[in-house]
Each structure stands twice: as C-alpha cells, then as structure tokens.
C-alpha atoms as a PDB file:
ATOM      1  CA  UNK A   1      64.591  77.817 129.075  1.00  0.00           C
ATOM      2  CA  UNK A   2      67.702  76.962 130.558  1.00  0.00           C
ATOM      3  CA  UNK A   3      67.959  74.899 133.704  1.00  0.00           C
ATOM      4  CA  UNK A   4      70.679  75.485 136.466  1.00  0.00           C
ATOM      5  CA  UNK A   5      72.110  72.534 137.507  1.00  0.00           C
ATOM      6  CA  UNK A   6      74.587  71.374 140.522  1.00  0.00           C
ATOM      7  CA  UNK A   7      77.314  68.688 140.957  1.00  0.00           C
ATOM      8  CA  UNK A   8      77.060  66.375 144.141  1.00  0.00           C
ATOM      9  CA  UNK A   9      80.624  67.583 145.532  1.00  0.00           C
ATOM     10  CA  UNK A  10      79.513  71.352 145.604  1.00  0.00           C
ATOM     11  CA  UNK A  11      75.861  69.998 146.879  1.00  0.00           C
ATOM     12  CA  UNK A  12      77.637  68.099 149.679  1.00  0.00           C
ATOM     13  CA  UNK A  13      79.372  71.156 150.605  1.00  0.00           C
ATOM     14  CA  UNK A  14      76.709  73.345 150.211  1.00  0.00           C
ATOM     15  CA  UNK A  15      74.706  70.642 152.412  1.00  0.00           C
ATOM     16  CA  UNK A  16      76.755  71.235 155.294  1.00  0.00           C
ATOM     17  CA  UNK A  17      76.671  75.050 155.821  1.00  0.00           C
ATOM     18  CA  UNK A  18      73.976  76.435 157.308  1.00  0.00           C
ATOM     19  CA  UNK A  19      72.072  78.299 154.477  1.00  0.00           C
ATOM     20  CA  UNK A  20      70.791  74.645 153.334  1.00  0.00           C
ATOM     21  CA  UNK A  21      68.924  74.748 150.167  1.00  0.00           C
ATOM     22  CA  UNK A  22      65.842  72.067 150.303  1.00  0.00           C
ATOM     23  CA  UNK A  23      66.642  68.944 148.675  1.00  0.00           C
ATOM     24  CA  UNK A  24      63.699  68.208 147.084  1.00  0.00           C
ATOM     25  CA  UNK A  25      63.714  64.042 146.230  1.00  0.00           C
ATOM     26  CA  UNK A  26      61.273  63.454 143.387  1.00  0.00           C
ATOM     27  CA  UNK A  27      61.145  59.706 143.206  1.00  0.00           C
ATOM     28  CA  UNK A  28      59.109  56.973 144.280  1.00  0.00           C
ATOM     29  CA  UNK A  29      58.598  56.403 148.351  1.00  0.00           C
ATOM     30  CA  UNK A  30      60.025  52.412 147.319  1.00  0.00           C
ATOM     31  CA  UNK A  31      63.088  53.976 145.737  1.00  0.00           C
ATOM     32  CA  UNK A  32      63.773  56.396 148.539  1.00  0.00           C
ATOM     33  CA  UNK A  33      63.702  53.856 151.237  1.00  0.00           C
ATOM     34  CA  UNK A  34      66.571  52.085 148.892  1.00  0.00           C
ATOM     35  CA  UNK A  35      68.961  55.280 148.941  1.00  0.00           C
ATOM     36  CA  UNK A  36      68.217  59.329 149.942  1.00  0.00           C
ATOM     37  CA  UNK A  37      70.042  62.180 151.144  1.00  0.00           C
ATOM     38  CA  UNK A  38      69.725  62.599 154.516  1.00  0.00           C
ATOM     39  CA  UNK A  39      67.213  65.455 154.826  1.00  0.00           C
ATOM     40  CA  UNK A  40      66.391  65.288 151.738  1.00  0.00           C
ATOM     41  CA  UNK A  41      61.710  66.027 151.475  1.00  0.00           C
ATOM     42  CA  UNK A  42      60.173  63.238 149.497  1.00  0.00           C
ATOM     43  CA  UNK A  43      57.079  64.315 147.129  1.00  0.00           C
ATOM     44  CA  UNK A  44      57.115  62.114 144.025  1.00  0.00           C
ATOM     45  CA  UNK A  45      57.039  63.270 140.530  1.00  0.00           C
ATOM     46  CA  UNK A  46      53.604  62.469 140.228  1.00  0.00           C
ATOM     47  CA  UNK A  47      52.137  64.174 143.508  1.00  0.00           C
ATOM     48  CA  UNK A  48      53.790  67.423 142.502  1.00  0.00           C
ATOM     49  CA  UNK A  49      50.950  69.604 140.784  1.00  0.00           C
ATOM     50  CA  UNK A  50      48.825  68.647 143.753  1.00  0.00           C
ATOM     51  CA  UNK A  51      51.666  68.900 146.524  1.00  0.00           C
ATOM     52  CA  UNK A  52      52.972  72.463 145.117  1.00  0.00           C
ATOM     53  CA  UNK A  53      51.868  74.442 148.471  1.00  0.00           C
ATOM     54  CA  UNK A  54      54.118  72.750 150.247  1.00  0.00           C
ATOM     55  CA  UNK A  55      57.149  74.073 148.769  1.00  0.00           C
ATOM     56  CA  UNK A  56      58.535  77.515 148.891  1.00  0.00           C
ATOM     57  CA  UNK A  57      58.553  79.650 145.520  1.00  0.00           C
ATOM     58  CA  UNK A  58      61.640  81.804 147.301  1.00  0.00           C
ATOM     59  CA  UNK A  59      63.241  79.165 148.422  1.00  0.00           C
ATOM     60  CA  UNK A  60      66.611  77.535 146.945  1.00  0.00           C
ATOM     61  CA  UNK A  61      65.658  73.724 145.932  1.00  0.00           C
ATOM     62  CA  UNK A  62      67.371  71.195 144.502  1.00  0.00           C
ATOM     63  CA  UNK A  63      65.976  68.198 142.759  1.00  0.00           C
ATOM     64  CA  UNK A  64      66.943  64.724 142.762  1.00  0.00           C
ATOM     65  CA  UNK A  65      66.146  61.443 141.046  1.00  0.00           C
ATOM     66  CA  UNK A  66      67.878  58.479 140.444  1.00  0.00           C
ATOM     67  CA  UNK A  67      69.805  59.796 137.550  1.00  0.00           C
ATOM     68  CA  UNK A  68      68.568  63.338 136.630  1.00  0.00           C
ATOM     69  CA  UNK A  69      66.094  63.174 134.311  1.00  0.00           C
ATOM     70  CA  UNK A  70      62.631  63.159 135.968  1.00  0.00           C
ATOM     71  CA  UNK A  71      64.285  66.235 138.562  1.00  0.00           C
ATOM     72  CA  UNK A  72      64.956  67.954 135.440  1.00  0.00           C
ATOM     73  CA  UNK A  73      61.375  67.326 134.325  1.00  0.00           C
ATOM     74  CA  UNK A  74      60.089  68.599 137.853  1.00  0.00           C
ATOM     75  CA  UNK A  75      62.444  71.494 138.163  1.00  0.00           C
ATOM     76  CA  UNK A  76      61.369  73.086 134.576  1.00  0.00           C
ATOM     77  CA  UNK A  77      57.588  72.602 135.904  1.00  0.00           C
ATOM     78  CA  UNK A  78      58.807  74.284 139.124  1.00  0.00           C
ATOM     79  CA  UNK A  79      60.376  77.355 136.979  1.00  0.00           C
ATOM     80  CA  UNK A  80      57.235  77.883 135.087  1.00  0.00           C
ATOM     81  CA  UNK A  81      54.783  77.892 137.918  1.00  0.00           C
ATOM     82  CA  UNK A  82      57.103  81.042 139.704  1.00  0.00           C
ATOM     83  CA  UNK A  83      59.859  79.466 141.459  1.00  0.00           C
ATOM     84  CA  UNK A  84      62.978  81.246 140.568  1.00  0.00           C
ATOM     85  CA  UNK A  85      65.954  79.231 142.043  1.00  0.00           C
ATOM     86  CA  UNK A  86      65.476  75.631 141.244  1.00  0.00           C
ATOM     87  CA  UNK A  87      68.627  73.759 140.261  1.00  0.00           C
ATOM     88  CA  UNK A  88      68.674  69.893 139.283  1.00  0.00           C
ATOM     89  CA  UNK A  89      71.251  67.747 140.540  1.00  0.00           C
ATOM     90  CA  UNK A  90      73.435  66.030 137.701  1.00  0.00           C
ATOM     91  CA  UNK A  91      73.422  62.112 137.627  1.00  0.00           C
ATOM     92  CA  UNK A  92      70.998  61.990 140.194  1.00  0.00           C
ATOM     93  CA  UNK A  93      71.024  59.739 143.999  1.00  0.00           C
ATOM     94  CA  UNK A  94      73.333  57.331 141.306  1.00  0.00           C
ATOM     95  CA  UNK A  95      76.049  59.701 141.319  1.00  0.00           C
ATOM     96  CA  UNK A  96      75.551  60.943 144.837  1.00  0.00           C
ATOM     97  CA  UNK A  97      76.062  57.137 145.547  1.00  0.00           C
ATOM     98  CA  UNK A  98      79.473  57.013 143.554  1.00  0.00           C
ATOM     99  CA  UNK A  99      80.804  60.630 144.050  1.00  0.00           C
ATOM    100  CA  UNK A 100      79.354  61.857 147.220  1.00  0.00           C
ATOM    101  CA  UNK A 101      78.183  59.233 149.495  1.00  0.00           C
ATOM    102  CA  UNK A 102      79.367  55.418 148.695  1.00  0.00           C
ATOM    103  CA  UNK A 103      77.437  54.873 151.872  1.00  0.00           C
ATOM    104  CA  UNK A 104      74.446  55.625 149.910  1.00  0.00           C
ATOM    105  CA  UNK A 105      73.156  51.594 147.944  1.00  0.00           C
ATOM    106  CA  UNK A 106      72.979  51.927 144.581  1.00  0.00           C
ATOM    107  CA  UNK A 107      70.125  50.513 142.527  1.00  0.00           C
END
C-alpha cells in the first residue's frame, strides 16, 4: 500500500485556506507541549485504536510526528481501518521547525 504524503510548505499553505484538513499530531502530550502546529488535535500513537471515533473516516488528515515515522505508522493503520484520505507529513514537527515555522523549538 502506498502512502500519500505532504511537504510542510504546501501544508502551510494548505493550513491557511479555509478547507483545513485536520492535523492530526500523533506524539506524546510531553513532546507536544515542546513544539505543535497550531491547531493541530493531539491523540498519541498509542491511544489511537481506542481513540478512533473521534476522528472522521471522510475527512482529509494529516499526520505528524517528530520526524515522520510513527505518522506513517498511524496513517497506514488509519487506511486500513476505512479512512481514505490520510496523508503523512514528511520530516515530521522537525522539518516544520526548519522549513515552515522556525518559531516552532526544535528537540
């Protein structure tokens, strides 16, 4: 299965029209109050299989970590269980922090 993925310039962009996709932040509460994306729904990796309700099959989601690799985990889980447009953020809040956001601390 192939995974769509995103960059953090055309997420930025995309982050300030209106038709939002949810950014779904997959990592740890401790690491999110280090460095998020404003707006950005916290449910760690973890808590997902028991949190799934709360997300929207038909809705567009991104997926973050700190450097792609558990969001890729989470958005192939996501895929099988139904949803259909899931896309994983490459490099994760790291590269948001360097590319996107230098506001953002990096850890």
């Amino acid at each position: 299965m192939e995974m769509d993925e995103i960059g953090c310039a055309e997420l930025k962009a995309r982050l300030e029209r209106d038709d939002k996709p949810l950014v779904l932040d997959v990592r740890e509460t401790w690491e999110v109050e280090l460095a998020s994306i404003p707006g950005a729904a916290n449910i760690p990796m973890g808590e997902i299989p028991a949190r799934l309700s709360e997300l929207d099959p038909g809705r567009e989601t991104v997926v973050v970590c700190h450097r792609g690799i558990r969001s890729a985990q989470v958005a192939l889980y996501l895929e099988r269980r139904g949803f259909k447009r899931v896309i994983n953020l490459i490099g994760g809040i790291d590269a948001w922090s360097r590319e996107a956001d230098p506001s953002v601390p990096r850890y």
